[in-house]
PDB file of N, CA and C in Angstrom:
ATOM      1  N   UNK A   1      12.624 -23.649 -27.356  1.00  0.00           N
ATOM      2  CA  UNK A   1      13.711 -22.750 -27.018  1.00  0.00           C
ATOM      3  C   UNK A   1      13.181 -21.386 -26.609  1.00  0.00           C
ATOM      4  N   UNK A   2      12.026 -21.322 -26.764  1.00  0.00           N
ATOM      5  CA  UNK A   2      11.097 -19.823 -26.428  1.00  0.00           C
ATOM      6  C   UNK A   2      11.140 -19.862 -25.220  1.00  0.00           C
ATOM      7  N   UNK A   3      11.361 -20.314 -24.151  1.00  0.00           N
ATOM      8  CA  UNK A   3      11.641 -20.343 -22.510  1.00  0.00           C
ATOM      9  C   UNK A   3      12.828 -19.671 -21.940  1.00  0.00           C
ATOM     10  N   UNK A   4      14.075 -19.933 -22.938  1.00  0.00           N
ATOM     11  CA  UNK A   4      15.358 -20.161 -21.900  1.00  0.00           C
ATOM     12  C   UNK A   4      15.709 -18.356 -21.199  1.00  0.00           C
ATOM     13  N   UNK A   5      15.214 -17.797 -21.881  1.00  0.00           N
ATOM     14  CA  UNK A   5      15.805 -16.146 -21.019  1.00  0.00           C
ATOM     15  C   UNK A   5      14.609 -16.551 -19.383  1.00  0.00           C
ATOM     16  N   UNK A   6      13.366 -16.413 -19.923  1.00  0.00           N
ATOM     17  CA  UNK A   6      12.685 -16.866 -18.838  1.00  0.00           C
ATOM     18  C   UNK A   6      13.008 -17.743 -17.424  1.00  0.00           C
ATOM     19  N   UNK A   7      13.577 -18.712 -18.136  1.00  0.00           N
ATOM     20  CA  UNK A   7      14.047 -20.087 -17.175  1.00  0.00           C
ATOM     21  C   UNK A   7      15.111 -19.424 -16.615  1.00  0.00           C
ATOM     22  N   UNK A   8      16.020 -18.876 -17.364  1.00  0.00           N
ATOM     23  CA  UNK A   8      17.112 -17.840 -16.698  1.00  0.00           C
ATOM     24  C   UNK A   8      17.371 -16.804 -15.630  1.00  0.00           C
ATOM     25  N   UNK A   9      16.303 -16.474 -15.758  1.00  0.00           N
ATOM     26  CA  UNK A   9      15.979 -15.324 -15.281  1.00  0.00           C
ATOM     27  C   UNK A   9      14.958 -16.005 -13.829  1.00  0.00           C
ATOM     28  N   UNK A  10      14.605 -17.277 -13.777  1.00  0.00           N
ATOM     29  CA  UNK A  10      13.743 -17.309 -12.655  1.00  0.00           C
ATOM     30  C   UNK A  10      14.766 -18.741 -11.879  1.00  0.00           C
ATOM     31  N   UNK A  11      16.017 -18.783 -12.615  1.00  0.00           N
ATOM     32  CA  UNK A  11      17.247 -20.201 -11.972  1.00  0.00           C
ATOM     33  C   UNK A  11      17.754 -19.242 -11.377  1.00  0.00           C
ATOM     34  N   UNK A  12      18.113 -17.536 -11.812  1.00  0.00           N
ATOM     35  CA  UNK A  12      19.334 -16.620 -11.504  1.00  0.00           C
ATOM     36  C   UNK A  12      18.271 -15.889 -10.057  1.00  0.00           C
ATOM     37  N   UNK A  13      17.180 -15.926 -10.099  1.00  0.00           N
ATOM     38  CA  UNK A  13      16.057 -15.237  -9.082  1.00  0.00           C
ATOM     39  C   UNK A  13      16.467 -16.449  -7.762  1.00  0.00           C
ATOM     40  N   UNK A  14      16.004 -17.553  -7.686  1.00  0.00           N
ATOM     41  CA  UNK A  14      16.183 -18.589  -6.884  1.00  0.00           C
ATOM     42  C   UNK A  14      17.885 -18.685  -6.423  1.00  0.00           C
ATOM     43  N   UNK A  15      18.953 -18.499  -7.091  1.00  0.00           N
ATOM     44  CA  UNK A  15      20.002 -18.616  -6.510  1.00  0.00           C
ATOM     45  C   UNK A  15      20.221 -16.844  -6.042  1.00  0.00           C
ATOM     46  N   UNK A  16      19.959 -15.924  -6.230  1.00  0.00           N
ATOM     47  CA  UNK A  16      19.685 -14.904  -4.999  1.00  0.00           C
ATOM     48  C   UNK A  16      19.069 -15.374  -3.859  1.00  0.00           C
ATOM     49  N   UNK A  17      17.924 -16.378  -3.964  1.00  0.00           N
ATOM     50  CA  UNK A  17      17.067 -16.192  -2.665  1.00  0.00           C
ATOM     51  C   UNK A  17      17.910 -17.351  -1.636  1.00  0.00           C
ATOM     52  N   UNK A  18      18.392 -18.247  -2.601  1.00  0.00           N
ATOM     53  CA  UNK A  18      19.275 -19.246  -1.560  1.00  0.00           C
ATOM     54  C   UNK A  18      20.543 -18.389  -1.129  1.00  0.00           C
ATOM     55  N   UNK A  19      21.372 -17.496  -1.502  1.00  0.00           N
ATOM     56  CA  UNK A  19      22.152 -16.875  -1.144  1.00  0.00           C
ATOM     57  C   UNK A  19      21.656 -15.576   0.273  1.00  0.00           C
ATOM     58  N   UNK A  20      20.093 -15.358  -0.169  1.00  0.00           N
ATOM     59  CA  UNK A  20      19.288 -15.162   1.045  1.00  0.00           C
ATOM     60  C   UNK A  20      19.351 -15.518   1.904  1.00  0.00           C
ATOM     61  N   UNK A  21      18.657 -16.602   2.194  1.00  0.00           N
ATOM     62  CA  UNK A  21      18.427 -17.714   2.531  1.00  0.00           C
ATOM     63  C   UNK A  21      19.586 -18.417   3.592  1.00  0.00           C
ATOM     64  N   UNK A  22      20.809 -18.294   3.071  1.00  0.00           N
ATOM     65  CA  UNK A  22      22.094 -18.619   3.585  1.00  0.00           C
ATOM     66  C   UNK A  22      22.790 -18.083   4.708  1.00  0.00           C
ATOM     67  N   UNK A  23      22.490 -16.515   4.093  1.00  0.00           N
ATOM     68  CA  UNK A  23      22.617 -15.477   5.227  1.00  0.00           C
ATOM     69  C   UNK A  23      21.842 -14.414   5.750  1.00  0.00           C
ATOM     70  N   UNK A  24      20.322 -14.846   5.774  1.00  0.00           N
ATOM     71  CA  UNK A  24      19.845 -14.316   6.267  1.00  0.00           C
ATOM     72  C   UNK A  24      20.154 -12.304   6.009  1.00  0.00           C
ATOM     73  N   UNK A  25      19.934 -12.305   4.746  1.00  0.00           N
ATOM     74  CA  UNK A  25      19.969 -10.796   4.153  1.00  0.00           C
ATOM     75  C   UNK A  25      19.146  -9.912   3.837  1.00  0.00           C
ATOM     76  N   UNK A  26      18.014 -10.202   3.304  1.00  0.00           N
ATOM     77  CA  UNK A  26      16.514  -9.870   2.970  1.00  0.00           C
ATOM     78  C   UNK A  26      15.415  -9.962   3.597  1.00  0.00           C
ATOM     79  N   UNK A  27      14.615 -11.092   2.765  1.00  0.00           N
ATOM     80  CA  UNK A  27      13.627 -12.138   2.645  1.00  0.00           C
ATOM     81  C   UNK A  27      13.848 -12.672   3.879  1.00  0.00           C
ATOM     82  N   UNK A  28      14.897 -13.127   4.648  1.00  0.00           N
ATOM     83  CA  UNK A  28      14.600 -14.176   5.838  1.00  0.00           C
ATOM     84  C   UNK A  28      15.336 -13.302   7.230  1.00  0.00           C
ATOM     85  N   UNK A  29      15.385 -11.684   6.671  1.00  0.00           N
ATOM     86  CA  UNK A  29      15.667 -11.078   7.618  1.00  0.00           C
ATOM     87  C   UNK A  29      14.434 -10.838   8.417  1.00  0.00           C
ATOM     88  N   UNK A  30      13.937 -10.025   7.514  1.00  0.00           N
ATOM     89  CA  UNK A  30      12.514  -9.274   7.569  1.00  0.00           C
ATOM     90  C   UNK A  30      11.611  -9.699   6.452  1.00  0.00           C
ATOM     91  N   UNK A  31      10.727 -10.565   6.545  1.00  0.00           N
ATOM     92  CA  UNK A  31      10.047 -11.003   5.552  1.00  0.00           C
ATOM     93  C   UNK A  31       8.975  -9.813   4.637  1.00  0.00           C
ATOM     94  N   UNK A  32       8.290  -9.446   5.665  1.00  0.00           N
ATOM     95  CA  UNK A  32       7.147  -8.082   5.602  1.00  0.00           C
ATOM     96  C   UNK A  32       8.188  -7.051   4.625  1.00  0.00           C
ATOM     97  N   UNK A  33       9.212  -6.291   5.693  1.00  0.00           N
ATOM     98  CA  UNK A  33       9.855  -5.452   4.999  1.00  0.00           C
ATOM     99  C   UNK A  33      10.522  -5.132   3.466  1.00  0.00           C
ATOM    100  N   UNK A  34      10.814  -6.859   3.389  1.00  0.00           N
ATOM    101  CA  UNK A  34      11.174  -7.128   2.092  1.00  0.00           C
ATOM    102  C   UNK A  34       9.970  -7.623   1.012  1.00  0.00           C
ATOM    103  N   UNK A  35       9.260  -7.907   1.445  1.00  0.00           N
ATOM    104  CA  UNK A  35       8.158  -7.743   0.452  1.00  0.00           C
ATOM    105  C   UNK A  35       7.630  -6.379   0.331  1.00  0.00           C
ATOM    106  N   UNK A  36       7.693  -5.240   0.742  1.00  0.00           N
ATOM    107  CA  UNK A  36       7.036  -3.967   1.020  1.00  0.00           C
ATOM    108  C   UNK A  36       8.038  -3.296  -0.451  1.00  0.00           C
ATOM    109  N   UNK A  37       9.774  -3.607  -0.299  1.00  0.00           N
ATOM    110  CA  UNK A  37      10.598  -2.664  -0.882  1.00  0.00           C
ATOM    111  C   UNK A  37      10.320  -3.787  -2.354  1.00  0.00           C
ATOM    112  N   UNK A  38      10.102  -5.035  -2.188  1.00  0.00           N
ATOM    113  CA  UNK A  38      10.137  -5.666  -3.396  1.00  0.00           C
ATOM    114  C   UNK A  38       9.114  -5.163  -4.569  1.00  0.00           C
ATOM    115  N   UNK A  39       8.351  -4.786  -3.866  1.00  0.00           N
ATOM    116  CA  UNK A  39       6.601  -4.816  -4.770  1.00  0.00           C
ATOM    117  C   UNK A  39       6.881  -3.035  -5.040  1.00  0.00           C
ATOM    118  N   UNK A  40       7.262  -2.206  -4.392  1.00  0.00           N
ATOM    119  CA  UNK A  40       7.638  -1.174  -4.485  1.00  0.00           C
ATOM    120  C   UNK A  40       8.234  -0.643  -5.750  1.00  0.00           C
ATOM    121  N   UNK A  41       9.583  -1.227  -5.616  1.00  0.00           N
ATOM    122  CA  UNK A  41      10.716  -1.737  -6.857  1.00  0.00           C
ATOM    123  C   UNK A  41       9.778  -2.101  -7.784  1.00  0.00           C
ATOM    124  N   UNK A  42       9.240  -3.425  -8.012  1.00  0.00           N
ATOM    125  CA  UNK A  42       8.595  -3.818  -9.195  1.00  0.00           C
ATOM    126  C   UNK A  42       7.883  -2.636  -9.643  1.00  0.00           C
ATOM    127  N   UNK A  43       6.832  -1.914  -8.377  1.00  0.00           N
ATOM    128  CA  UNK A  43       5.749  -1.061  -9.344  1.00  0.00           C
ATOM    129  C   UNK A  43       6.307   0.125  -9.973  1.00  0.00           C
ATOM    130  N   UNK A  44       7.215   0.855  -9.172  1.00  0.00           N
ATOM    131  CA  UNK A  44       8.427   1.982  -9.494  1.00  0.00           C
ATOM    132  C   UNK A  44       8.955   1.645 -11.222  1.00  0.00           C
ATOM    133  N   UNK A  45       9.292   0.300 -11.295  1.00  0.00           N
ATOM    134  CA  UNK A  45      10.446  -0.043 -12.510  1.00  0.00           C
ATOM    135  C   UNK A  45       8.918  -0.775 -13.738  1.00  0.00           C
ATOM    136  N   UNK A  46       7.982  -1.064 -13.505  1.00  0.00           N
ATOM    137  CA  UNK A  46       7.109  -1.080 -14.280  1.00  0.00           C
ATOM    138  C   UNK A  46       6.169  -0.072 -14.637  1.00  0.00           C
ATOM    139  N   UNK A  47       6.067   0.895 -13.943  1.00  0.00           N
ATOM    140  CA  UNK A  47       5.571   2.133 -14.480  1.00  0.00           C
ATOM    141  C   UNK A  47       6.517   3.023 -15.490  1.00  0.00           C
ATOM    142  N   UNK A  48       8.051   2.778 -15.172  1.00  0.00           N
ATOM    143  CA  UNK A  48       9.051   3.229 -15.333  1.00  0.00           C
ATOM    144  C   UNK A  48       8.558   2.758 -16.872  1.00  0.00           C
ATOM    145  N   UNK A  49       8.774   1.678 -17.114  1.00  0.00           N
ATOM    146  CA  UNK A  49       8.784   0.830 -18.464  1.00  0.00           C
ATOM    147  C   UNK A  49       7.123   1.383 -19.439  1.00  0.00           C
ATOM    148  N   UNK A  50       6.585   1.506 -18.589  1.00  0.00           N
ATOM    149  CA  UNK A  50       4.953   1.610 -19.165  1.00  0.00           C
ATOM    150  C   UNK A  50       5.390   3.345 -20.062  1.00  0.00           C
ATOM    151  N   UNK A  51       5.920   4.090 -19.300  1.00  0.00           N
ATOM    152  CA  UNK A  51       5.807   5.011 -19.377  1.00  0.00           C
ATOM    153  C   UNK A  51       7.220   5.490 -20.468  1.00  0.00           C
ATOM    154  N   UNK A  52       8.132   4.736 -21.027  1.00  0.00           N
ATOM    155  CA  UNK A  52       8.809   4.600 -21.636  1.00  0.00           C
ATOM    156  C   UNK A  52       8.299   4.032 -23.122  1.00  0.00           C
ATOM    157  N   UNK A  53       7.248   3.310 -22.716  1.00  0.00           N
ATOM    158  CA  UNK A  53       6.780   2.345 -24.049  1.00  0.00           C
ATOM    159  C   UNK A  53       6.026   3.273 -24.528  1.00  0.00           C
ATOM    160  N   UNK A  54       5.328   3.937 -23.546  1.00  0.00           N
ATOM    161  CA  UNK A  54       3.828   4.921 -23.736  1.00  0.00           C
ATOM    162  C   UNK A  54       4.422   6.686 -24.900  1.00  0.00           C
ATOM    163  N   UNK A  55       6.025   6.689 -24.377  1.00  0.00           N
ATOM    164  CA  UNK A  55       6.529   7.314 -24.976  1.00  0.00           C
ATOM    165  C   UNK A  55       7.341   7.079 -26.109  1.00  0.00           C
ATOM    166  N   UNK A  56       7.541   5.992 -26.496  1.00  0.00           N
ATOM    167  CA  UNK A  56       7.992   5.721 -27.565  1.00  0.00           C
ATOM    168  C   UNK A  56       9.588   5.070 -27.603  1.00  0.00           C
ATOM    169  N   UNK A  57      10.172   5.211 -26.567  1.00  0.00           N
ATOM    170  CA  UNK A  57      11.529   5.089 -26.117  1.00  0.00           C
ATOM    171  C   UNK A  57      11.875   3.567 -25.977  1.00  0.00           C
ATOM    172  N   UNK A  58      11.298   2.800 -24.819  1.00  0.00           N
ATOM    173  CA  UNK A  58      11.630   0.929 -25.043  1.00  0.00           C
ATOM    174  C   UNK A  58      10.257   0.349 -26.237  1.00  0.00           C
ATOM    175  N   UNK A  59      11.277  -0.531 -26.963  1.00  0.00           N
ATOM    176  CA  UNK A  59      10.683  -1.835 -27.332  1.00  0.00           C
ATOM    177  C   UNK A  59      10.912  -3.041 -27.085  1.00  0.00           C
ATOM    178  N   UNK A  60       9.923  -3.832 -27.319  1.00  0.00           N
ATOM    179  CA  UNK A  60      10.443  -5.502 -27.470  1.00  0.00           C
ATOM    180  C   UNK A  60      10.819  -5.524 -28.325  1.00  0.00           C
ATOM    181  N   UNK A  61      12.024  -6.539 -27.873  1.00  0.00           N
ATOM    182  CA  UNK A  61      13.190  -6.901 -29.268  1.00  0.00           C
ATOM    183  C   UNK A  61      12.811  -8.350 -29.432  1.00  0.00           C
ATOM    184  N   UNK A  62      12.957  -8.743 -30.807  1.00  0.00           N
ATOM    185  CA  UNK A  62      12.498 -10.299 -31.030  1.00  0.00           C
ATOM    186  C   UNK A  62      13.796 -11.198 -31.006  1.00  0.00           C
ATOM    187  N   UNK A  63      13.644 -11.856 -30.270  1.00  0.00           N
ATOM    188  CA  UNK A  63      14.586 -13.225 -29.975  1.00  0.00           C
ATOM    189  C   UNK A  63      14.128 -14.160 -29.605  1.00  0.00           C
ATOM    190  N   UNK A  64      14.652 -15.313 -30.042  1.00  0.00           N
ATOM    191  CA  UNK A  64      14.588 -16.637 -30.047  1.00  0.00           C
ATOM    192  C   UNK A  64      14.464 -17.437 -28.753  1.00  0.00           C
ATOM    193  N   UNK A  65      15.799 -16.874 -27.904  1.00  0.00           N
ATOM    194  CA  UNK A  65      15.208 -17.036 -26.645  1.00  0.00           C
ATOM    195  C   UNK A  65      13.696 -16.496 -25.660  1.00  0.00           C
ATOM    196  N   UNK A  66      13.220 -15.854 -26.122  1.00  0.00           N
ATOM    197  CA  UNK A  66      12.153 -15.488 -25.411  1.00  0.00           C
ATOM    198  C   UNK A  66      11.265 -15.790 -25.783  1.00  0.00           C
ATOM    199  N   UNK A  67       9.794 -15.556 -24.207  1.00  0.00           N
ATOM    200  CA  UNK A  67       8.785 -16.572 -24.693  1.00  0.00           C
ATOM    201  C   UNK A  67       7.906 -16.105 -25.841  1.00  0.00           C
ATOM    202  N   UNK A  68       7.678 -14.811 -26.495  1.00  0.00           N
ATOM    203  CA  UNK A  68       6.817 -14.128 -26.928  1.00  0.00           C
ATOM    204  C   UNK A  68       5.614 -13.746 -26.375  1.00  0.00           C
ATOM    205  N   UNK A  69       5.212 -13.996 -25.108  1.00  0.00           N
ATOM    206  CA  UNK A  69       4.076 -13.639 -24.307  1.00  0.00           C
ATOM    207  C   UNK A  69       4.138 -12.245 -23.743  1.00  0.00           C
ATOM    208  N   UNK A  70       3.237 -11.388 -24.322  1.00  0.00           N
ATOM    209  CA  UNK A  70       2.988 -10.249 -23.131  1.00  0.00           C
ATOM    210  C   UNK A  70       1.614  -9.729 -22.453  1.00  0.00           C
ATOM    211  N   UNK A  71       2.320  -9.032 -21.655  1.00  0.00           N
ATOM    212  CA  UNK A  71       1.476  -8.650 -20.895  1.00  0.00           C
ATOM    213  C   UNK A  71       0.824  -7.577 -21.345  1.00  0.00           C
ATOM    214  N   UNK A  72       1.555  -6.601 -22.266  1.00  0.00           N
ATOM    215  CA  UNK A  72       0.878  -5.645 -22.877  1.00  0.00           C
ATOM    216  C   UNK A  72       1.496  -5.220 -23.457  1.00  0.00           C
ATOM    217  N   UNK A  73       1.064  -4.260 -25.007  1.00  0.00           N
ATOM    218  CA  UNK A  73       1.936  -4.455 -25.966  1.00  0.00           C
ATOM    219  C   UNK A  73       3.399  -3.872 -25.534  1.00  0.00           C
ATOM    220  N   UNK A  74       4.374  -4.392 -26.057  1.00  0.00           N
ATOM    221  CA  UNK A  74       6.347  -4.160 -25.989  1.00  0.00           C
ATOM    222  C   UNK A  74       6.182  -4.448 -24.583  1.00  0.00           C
ATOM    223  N   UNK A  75       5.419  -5.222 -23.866  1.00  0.00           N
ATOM    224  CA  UNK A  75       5.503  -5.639 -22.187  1.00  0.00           C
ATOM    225  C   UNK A  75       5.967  -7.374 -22.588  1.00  0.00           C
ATOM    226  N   UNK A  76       6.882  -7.826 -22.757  1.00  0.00           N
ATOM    227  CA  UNK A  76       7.102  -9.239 -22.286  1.00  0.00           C
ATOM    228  C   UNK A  76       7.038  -9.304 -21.187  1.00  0.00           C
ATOM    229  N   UNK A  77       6.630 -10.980 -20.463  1.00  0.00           N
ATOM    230  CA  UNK A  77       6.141 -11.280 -19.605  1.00  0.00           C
ATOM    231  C   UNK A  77       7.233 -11.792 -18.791  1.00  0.00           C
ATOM    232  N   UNK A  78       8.396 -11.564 -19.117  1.00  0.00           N
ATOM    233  CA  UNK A  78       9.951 -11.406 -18.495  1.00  0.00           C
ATOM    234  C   UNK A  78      10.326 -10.257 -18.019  1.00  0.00           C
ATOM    235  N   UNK A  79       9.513  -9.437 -18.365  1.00  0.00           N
ATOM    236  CA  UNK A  79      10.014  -8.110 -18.133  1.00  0.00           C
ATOM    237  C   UNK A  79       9.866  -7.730 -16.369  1.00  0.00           C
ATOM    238  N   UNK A  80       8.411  -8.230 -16.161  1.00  0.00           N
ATOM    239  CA  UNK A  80       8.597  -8.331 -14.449  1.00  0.00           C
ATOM    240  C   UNK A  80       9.336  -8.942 -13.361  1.00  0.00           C
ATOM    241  N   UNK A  81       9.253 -10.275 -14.376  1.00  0.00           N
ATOM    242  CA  UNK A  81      10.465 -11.132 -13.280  1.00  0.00           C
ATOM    243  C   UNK A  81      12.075 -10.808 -13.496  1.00  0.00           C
ATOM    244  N   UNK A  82      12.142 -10.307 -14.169  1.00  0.00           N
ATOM    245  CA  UNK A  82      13.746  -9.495 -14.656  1.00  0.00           C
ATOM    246  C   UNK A  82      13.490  -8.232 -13.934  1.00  0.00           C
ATOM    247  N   UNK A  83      12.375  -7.345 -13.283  1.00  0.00           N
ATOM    248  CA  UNK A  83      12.418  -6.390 -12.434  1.00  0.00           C
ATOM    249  C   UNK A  83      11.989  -7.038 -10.994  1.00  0.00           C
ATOM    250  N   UNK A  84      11.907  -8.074 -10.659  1.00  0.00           N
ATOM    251  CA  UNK A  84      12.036  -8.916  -9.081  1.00  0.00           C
ATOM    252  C   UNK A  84      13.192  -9.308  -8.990  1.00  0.00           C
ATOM    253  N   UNK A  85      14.117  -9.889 -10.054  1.00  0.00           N
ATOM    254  CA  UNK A  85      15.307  -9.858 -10.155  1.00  0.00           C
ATOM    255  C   UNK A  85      16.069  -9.252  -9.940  1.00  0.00           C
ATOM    256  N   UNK A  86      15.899  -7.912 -10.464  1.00  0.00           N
ATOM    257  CA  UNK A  86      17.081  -6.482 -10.145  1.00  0.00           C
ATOM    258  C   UNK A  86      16.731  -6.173  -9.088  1.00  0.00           C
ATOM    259  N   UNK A  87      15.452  -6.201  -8.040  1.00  0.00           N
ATOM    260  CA  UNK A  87      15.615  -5.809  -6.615  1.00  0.00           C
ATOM    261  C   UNK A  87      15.926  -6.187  -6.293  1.00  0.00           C
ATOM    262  N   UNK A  88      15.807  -7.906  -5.853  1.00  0.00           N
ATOM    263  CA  UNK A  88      15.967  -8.712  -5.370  1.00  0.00           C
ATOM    264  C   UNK A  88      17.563  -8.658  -5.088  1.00  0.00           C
ATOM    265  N   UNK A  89      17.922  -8.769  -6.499  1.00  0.00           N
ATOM    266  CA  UNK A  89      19.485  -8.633  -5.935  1.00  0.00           C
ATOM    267  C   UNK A  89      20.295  -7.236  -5.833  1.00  0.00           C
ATOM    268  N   UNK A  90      20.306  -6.647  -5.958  1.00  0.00           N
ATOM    269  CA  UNK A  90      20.025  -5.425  -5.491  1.00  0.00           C
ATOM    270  C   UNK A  90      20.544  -4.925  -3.837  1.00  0.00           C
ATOM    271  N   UNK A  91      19.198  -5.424  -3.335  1.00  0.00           N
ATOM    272  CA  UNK A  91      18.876  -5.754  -1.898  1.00  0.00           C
ATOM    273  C   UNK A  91      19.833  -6.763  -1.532  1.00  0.00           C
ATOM    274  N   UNK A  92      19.977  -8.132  -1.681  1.00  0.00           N
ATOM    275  CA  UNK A  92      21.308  -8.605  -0.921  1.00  0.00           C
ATOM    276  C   UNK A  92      22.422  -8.260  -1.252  1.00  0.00           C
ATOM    277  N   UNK A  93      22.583  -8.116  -2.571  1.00  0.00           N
ATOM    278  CA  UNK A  93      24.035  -7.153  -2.469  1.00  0.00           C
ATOM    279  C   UNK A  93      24.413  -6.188  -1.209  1.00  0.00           C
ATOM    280  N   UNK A  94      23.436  -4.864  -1.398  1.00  0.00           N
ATOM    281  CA  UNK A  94      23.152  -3.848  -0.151  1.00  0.00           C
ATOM    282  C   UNK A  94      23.057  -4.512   1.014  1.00  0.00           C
ATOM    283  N   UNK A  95      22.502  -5.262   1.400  1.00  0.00           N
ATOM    284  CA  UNK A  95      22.617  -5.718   2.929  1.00  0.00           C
ATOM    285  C   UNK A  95      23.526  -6.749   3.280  1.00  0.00           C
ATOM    286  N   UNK A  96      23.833  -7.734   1.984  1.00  0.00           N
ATOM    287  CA  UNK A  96      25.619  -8.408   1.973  1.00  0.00           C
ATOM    288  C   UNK A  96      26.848  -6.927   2.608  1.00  0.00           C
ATOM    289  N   UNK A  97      26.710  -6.502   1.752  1.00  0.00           N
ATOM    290  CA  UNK A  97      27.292  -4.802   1.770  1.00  0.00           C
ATOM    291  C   UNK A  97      27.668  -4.274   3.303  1.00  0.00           C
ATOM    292  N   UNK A  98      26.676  -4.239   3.645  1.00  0.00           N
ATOM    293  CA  UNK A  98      26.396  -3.478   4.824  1.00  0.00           C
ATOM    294  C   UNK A  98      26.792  -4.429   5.854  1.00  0.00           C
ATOM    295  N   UNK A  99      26.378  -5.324   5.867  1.00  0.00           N
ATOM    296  CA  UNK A  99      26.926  -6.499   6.889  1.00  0.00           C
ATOM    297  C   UNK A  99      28.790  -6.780   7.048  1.00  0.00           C
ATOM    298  N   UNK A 100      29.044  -7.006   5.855  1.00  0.00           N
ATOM    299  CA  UNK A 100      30.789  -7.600   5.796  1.00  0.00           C
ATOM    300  C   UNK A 100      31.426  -5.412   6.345  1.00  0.00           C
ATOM    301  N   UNK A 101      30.846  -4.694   5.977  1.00  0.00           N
ATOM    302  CA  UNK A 101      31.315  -3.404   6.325  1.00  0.00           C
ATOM    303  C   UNK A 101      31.379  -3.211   8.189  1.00  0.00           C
ATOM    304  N   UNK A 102      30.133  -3.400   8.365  1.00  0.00           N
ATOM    305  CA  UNK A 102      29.705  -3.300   9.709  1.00  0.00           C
ATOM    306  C   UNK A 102      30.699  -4.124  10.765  1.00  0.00           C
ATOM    307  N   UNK A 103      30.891  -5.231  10.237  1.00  0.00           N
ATOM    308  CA  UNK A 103      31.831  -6.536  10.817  1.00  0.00           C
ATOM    309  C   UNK A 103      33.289  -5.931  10.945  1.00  0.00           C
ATOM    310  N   UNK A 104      33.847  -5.074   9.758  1.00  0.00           N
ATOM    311  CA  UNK A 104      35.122  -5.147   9.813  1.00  0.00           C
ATOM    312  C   UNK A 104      35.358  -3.985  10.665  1.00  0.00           C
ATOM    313  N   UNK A 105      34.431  -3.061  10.819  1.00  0.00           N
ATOM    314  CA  UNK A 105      34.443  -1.748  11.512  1.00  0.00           C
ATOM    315  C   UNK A 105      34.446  -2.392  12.635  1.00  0.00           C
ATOM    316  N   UNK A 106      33.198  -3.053  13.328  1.00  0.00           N
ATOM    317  CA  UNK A 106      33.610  -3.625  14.706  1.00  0.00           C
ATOM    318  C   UNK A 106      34.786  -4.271  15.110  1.00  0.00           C
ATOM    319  N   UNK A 107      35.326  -5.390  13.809  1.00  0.00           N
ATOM    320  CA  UNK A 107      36.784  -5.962  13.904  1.00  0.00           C
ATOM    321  C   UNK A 107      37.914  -4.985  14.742  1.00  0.00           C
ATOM    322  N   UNK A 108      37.652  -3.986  13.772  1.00  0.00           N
ATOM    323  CA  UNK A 108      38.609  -3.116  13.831  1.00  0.00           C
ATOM    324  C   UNK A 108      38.629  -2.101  15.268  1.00  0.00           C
ATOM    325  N   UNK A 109      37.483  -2.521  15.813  1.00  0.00           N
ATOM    326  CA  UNK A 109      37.338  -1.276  16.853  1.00  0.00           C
ATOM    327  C   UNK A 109      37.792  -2.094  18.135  1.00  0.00           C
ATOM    328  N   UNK A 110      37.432  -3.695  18.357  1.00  0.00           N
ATOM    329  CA  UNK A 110      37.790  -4.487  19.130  1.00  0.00           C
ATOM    330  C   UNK A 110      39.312  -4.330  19.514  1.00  0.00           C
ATOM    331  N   UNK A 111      39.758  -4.644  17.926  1.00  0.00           N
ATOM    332  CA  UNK A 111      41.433  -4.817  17.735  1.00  0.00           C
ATOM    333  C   UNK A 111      41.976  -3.353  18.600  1.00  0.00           C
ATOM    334  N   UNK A 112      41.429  -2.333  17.951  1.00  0.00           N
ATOM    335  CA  UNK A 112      41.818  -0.649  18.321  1.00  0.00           C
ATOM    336  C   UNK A 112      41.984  -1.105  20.178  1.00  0.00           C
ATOM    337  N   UNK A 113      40.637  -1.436  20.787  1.00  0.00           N
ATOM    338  CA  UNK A 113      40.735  -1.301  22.379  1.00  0.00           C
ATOM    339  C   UNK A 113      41.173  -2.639  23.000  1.00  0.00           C
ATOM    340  N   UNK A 114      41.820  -3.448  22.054  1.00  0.00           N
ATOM    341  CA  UNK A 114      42.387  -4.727  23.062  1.00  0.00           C
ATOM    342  C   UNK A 114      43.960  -3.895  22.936  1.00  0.00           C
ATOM    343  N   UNK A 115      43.953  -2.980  22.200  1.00  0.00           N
ATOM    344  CA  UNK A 115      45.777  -2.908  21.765  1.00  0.00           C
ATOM    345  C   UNK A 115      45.826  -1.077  23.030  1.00  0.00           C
TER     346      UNK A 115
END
């Protein structure tokens, strides 16, 4: 049972990327680009954390669900893929976002000069 946040966290990663994937939002927009803001994000939100632990502020909390593996001490080894996670989706949200916005503005501008 020491897996399931893990497994969670990398079933909930994969159904972002198929929702990617679907519509072409991210990852299968701009592959480069989105690896540039991804690794970015990660190093931004893991220094973030380093520097929180380093100060005394986050800990690891013990639960059942998790694997107990870290990367360094109060670093579980979830902690990164739960910060590829929050960009990840993040980012298609924002460019879901931006897309259905963009669409209705043009909708709307079509409609404006056919009338």
């Amino acid at each position: 049972m020491g897996v399931v946040y893990l497994a969670a966290l990398l079933l909930s990663l994969s159904c972002m990327l198929l929702l990617d994937w679907r519509f072409r939002l991210f990852f299968w927009r701009d592959a480069v680009s989105a690896a540039v803001v991804t690794t970015v994000g990660l190093v931004f939100f893991l220094l973030w954390d380093v520097a929180g632990i380093a100060n005394g502020i986050f800990f690891r909390g013990e639960g059942a669900i998790a694997s107990g593996l870290l990367l360094a001490p109060e670093l579980p080894i979830e902690e990164p893929v739960f910060l590829v996670f929050l960009v990840v989706c993040t980012m298609v949200i924002y460019t879901g976002s931006a897309r259905v916005i963009s669409r209705r503005r043009a909708r709307r501008r079509d409609e404006a000069e056919a009338s």
